[in-house]
C-alpha atoms as a PDB file:
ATOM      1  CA  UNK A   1      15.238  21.800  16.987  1.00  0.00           C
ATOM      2  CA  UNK A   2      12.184  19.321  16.147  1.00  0.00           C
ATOM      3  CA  UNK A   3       8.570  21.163  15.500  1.00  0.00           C
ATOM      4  CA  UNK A   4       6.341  19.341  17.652  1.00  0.00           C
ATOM      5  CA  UNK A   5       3.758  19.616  14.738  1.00  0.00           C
ATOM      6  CA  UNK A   6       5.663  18.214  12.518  1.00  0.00           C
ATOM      7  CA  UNK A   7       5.391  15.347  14.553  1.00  0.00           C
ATOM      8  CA  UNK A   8       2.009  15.796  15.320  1.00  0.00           C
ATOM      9  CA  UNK A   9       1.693  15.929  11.142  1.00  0.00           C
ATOM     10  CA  UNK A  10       4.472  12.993  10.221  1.00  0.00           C
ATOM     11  CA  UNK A  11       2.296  10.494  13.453  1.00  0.00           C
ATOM     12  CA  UNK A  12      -0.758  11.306  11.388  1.00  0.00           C
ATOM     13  CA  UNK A  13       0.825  10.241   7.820  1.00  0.00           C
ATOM     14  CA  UNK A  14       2.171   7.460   9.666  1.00  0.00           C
ATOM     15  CA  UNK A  15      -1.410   6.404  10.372  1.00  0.00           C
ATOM     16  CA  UNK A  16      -2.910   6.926   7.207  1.00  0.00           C
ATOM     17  CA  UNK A  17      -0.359   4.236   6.109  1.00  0.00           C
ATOM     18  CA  UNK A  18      -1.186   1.705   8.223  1.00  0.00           C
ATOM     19  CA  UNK A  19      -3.896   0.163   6.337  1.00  0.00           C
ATOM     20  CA  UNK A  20      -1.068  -0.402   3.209  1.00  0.00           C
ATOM     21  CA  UNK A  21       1.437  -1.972   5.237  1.00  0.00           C
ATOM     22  CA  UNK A  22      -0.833  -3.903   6.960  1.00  0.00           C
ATOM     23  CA  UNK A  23      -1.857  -5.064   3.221  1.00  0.00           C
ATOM     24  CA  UNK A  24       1.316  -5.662   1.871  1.00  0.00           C
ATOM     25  CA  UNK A  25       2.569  -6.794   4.708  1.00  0.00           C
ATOM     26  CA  UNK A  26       1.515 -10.746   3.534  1.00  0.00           C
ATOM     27  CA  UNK A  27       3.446 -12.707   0.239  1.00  0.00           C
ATOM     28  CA  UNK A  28       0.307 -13.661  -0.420  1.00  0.00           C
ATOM     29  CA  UNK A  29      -0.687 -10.042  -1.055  1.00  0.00           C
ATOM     30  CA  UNK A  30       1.823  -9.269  -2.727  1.00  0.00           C
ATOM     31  CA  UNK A  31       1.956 -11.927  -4.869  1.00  0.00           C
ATOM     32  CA  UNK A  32      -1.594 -11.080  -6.118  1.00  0.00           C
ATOM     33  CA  UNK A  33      -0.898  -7.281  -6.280  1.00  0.00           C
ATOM     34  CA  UNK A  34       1.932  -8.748  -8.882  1.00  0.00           C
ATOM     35  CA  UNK A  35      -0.380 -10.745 -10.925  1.00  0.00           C
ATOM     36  CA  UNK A  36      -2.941  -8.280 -11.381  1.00  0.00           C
ATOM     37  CA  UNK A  37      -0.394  -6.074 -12.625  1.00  0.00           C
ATOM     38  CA  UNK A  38       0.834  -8.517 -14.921  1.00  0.00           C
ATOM     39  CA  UNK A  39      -2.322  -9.097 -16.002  1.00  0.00           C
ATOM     40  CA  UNK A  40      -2.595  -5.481 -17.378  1.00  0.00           C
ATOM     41  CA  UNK A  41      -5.593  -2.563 -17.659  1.00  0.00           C
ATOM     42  CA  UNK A  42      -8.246  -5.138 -17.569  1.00  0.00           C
ATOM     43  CA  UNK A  43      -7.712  -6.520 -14.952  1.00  0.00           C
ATOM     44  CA  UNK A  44      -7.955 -10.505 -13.859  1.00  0.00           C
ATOM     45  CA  UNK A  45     -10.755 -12.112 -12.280  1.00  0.00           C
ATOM     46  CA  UNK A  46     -10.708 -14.750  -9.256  1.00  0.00           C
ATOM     47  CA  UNK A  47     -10.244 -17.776 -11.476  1.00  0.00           C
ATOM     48  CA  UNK A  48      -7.283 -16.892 -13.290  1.00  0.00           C
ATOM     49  CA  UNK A  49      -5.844 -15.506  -9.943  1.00  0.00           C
ATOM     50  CA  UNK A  50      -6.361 -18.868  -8.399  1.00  0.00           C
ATOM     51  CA  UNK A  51      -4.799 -20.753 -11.502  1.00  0.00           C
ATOM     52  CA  UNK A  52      -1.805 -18.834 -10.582  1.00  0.00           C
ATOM     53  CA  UNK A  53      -1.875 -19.473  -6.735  1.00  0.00           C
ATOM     54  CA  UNK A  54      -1.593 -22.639  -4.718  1.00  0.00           C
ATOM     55  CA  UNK A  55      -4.486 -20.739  -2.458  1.00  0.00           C
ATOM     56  CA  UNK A  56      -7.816 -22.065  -2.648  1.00  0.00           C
ATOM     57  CA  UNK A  57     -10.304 -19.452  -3.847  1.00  0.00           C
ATOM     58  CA  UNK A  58     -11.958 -18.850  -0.556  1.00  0.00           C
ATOM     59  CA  UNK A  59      -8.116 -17.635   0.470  1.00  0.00           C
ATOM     60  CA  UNK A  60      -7.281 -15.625  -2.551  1.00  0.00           C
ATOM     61  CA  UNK A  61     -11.453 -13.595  -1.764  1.00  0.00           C
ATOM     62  CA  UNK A  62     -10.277 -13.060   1.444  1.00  0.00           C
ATOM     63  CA  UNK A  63      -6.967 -11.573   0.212  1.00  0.00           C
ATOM     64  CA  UNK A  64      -8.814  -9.716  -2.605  1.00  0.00           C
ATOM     65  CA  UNK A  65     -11.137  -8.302   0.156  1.00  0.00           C
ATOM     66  CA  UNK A  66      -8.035  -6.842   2.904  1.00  0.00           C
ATOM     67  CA  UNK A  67      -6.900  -5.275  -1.005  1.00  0.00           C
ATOM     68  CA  UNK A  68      -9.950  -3.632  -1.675  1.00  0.00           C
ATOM     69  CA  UNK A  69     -10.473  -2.445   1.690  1.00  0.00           C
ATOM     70  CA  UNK A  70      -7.315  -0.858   1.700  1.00  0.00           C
ATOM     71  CA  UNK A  71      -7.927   0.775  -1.224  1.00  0.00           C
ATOM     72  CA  UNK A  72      -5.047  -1.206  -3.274  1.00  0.00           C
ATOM     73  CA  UNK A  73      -7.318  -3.111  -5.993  1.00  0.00           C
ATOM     74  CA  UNK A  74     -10.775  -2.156  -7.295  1.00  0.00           C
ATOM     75  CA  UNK A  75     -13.241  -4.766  -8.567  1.00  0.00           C
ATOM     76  CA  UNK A  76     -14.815  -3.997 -12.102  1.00  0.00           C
ATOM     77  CA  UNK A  77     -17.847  -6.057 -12.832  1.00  0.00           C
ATOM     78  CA  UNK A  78     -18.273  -7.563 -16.534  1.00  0.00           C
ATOM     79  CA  UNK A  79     -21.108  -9.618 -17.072  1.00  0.00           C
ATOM     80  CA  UNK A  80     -21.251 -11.673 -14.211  1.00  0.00           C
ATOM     81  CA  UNK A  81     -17.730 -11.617 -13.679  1.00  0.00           C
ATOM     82  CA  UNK A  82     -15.449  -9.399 -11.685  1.00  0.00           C
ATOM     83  CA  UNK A  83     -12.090  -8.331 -12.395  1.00  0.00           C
ATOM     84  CA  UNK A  84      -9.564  -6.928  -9.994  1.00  0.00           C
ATOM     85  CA  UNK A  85      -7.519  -4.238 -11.145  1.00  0.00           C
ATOM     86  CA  UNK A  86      -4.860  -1.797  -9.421  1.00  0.00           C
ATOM     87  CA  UNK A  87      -5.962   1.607  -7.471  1.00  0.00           C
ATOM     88  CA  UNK A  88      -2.595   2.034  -5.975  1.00  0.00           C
ATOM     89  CA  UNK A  89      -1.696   6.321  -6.640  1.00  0.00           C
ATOM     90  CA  UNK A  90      -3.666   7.297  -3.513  1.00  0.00           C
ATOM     91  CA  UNK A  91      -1.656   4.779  -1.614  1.00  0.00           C
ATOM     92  CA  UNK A  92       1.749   5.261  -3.286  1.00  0.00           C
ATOM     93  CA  UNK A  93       1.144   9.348  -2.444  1.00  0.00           C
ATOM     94  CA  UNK A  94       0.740   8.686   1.055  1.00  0.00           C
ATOM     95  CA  UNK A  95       3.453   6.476   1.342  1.00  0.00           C
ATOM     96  CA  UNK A  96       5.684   9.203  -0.759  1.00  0.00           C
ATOM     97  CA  UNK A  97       4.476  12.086   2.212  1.00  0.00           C
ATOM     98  CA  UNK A  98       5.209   9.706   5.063  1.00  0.00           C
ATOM     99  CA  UNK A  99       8.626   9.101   3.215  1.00  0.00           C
ATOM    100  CA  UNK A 100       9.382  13.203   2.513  1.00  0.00           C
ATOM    101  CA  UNK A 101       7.626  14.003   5.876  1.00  0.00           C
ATOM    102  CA  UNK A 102      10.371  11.670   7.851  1.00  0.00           C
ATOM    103  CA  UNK A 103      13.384  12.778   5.416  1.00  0.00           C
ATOM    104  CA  UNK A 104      12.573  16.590   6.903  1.00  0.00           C
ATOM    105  CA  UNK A 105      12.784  15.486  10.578  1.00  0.00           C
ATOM    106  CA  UNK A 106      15.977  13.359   9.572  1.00  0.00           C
ATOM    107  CA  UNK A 107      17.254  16.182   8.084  1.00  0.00           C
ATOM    108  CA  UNK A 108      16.850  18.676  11.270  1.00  0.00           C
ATOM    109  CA  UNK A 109      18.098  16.023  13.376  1.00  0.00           C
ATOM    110  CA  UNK A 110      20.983  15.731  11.525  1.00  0.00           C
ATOM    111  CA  UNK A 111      21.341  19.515  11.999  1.00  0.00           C
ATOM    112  CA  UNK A 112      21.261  19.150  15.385  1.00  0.00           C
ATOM    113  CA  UNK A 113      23.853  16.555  15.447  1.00  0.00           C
ATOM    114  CA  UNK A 114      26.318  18.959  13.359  1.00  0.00           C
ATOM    115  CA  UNK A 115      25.326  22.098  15.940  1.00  0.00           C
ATOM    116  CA  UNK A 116      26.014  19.978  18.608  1.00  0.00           C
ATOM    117  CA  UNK A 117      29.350  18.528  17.304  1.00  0.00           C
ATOM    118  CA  UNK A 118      30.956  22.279  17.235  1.00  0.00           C
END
């Protein structure tokens, strides 16, 4: 038999989540997320991003900004310049306790299925 919390506990993972899915939910997003990787620990600013994109810059902010606001990218300011670089662990844990959290009820319905079957 399914707990009921634990899918009171697996709806509330669910909904931490949804601001990374609805992030990487776009190419564009992802795209970026991949060129800030590539571009290593420090990071890469706007211009370099849009030498990279066919987006205009005004685009590739706004895509920056649905990042950030998710909590993938952080913006470190150098001078007068700021570079974008990955904040992704908090994100990738979450996503890694929605995953285990949904394996567990899997698992007991799957138990069900064999209690049933005999």
């Amino acid at each position: 038999m399914i707990d009921k919390n634990e899918i009171k506990k697996t709806l509330k993972t669910f909904n931490s989540c949804v601001p990374f899915f609805i992030a990487m939910s776009d190419e564009y997003r992802q795209k970026l997320i991949m060129d800030i990787v590539s571009a290593g620990s420090q990071g890469i600013n706007v211009s370099n991003l849009s030498a990279k994109s066919k987006l205009s810059r005004p685009a590739i902010s706004h895509h920056l900004k649905v990042l950030r606001d998710a909590g993938l990218i952080k913006p470190n300011k150098i001078g007068t310049q700021i570079f974008y670089q990955l904040d992704l662990k908090d994100n990738f844990k979450v996503v890694s306790d929605l995953i285990k959290s949904m394996e567990i009820l899997l698992d007991k319905i799957d138990e069900t299925k064999t209690i049933d079957a005999k």
